[in-house]
Protein backbone atom coordinates (compact mmCIF):
# COMPACT_ATOMS: atom_id res chain seq x y z
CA UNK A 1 -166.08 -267.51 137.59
CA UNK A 2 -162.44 -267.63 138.55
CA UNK A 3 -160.17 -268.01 135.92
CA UNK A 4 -157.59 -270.74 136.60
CA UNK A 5 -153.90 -269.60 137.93
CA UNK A 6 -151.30 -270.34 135.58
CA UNK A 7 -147.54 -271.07 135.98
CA UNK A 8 -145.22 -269.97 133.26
CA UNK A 9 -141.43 -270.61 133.77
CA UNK A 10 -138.60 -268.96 131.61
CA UNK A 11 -135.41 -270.65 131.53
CA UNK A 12 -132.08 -270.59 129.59
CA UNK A 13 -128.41 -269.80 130.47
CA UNK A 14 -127.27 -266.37 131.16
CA UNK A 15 -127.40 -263.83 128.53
CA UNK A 16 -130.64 -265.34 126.69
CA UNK A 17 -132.77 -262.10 127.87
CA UNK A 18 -135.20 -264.00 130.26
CA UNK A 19 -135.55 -261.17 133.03
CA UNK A 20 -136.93 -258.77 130.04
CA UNK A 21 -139.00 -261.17 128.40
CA UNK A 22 -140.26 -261.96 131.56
CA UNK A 23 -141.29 -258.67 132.26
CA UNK A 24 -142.44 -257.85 128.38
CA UNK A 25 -145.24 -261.22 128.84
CA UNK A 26 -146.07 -259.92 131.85
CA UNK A 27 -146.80 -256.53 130.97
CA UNK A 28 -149.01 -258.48 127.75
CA UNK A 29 -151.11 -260.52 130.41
CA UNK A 30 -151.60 -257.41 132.54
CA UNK A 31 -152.92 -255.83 128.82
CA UNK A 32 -155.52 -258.43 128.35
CA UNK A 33 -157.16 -258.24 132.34
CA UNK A 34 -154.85 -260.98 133.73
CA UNK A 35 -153.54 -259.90 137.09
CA UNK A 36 -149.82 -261.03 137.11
CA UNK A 37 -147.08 -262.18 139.36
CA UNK A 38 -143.77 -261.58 138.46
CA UNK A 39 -140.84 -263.12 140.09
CA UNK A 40 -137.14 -264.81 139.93
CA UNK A 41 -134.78 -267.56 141.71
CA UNK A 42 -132.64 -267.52 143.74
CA UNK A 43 -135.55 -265.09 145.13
CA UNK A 44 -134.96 -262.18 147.78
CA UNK A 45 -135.25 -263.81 150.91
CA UNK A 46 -133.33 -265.03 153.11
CA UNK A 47 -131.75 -268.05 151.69
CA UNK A 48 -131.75 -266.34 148.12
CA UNK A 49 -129.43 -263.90 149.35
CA UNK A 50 -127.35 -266.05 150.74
CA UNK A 51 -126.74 -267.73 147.27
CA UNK A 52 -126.57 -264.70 145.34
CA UNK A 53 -123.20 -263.79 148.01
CA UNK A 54 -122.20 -267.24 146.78
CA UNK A 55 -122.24 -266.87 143.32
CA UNK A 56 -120.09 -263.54 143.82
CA UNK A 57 -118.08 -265.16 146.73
CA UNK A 58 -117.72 -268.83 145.94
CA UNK A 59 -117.93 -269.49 149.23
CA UNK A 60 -120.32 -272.27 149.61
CA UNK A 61 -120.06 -276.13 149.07
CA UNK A 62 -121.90 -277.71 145.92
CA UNK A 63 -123.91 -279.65 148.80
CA UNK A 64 -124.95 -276.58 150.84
CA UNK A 65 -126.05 -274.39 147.52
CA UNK A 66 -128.12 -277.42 146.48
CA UNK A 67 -129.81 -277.22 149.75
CA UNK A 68 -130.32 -273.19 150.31
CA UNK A 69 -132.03 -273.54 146.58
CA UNK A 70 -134.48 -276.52 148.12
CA UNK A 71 -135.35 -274.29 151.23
CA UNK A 72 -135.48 -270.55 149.16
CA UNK A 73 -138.06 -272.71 146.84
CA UNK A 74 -139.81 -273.96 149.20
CA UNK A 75 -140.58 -270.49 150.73
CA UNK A 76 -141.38 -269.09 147.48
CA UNK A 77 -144.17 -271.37 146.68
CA UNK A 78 -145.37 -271.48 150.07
CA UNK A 79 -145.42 -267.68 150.18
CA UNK A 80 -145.72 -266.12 146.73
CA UNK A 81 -146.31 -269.32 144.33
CA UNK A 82 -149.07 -271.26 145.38
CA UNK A 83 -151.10 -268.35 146.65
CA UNK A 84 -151.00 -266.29 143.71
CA UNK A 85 -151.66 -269.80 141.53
CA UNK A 86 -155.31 -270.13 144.09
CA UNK A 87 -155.86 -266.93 143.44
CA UNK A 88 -155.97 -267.14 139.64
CA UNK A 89 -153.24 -264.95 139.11
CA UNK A 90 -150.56 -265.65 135.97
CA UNK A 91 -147.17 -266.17 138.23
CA UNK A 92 -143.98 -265.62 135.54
CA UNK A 93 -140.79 -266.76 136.87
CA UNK A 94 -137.36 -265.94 135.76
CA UNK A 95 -135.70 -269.01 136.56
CA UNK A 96 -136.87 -271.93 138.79
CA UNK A 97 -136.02 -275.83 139.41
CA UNK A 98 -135.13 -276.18 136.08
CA UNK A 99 -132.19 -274.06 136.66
CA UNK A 100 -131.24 -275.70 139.42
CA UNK A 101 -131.05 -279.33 137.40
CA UNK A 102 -129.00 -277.44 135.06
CA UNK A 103 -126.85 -275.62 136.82
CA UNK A 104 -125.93 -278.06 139.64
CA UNK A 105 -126.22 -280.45 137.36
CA UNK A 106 -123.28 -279.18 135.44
CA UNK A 107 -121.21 -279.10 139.08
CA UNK A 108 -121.92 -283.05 138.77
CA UNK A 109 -125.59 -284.02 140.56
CA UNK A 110 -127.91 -285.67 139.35
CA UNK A 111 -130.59 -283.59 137.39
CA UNK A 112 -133.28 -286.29 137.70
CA UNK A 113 -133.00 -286.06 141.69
CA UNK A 114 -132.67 -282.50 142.05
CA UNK A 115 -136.02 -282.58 139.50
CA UNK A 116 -137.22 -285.13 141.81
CA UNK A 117 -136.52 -283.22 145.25
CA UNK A 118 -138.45 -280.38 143.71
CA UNK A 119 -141.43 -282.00 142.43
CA UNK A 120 -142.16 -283.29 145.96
CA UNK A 121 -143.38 -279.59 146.58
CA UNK A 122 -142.97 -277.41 143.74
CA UNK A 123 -145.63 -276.97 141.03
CA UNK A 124 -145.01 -278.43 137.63
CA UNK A 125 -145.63 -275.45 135.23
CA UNK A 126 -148.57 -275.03 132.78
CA UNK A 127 -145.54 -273.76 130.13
CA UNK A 128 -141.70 -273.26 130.40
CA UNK A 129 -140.01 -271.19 127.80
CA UNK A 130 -136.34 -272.53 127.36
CA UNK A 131 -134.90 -269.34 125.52
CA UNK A 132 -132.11 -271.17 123.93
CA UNK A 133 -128.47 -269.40 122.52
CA UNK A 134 -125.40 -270.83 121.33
CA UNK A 135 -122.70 -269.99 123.80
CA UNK A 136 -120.85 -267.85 122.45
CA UNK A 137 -123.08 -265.39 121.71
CA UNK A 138 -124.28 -265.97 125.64
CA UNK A 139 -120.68 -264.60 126.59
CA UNK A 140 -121.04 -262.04 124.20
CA UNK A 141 -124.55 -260.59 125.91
CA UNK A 142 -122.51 -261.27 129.06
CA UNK A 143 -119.80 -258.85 128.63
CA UNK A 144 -121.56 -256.39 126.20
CA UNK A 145 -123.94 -255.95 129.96
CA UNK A 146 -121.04 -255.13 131.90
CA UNK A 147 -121.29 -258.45 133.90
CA UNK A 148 -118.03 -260.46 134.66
CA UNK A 149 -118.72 -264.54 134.28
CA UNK A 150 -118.90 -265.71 137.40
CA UNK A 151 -118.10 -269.44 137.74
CA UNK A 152 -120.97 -270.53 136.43
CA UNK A 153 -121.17 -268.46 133.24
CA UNK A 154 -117.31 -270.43 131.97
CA UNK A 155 -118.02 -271.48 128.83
CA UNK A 156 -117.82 -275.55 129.31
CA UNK A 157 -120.45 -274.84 132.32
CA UNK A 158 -122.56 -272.98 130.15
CA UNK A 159 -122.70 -275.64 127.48
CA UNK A 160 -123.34 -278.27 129.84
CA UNK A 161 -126.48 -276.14 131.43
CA UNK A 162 -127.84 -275.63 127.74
CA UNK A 163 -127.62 -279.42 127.63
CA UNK A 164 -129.59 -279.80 130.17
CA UNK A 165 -131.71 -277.33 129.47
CA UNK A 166 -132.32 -278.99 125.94
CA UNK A 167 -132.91 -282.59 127.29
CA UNK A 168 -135.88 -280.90 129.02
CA UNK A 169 -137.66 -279.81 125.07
CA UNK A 170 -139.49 -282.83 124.99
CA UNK A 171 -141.56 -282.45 128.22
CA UNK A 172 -145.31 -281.52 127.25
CA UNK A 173 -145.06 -278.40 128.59
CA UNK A 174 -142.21 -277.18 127.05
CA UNK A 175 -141.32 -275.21 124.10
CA UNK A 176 -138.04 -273.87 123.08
CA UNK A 177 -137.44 -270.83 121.48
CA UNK A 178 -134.49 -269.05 119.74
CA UNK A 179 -132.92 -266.22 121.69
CA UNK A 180 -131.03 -265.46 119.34
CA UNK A 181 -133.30 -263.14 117.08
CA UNK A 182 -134.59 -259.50 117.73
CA UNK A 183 -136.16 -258.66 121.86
CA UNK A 184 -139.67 -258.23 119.80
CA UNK A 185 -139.57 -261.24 117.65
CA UNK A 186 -138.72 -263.22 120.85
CA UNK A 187 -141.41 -261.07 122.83
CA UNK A 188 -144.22 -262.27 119.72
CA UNK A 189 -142.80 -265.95 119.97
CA UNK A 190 -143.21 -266.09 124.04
CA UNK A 191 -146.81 -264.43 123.22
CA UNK A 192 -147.48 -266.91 120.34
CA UNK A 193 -146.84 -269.73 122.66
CA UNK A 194 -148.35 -268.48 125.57
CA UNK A 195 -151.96 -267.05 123.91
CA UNK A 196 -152.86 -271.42 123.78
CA UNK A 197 -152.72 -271.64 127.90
């Protein structure tokens, strides 16, 4: 018999190590027969690349970036997502709508409606990770990388997306875990967490 598809989200602000934990679970599920899925937002497409130029550029409105997230979301679950879910496949994502309630939702929308947009055709997960780390030390990871922080990475912004981010702990689904410790000890938290689905 099939075994059931599962969603797992990781979330946090920049500098919180999602892309490598991401990768690290994966690599665990993979261990243990699950065939795996890894992916991240803004994805690769076509309307993901056009926000990535934005976040170097500036160049686009609050309004339009809100929208080119919708439509690059909506292609990745109709393409990559939901397939991969029917298949039974474990689909990790380094970023998704939560993201986009926190980090447009620092630029002044509405979380709750940009949740709500997405819920109309993404997935709800089976478990998001919020990796959660003070800012400061964020900025620190930031820099120490080699990255520049782009608008969204200024520290008021940042604070206001781990707000948001936060507000989201008490959602069944939902664990938070300290980002702040070793890459392993996160790794065995993530696996801790994620050995119950």
């Amino acid at each position: 018999m099939q075994k059931p598809g599962h969603l797992i989200i990781l979330e946090g602000i920049d500098g919180t190590g999602k892309s490598t934990q991401a990768k690290r679970l994966g690599a665990w599920f993979e261990a243990r027969g699950r065939e795996v899925v890894l992916g991240r937002e803004p994805t690769d497409g076509p309307w993901g690349r056009k926000l990535r130029e934005s976040a170097a550029t500036g160049r686009l409105s609050p309004e339009d970036e809100l929208e080119y997230f919708l439509k690059d979301r909506r292609q990745h679950v109709e393409e990559v997502i939901q397939p991969a879910l029917d298949a039974g496949k474990v689909v990790i994502l380094d970023r998704y709508y939560f993201s986009t309630m926190a980090y447009q939702g620092a630029r002044g929308f509405d979380p709750a409606e940009i949740r709500r947009k997405n819920e109309e055709f993404a997935p709800r997960p089976d478990l998001l990770v919020i990796l959660d780390l003070d800012v400061e030390t964020a900025l620190e990871r930031i820099g120490s990388r080699g990255d520049t922080a782009n608008e969204f990475e200024k520290r008021e912004s940042l604070q206001r997306c781990r707000e948001i981010f936060l507000s989201l702990a008490d959602e069944p689904f939902a664990r938070v875990v300290d980002s702040g410790s070793s890459l392993d000890d996160v790794a065995a938290a993530i696996r801790e967490i994620a050995a119950g689905l």
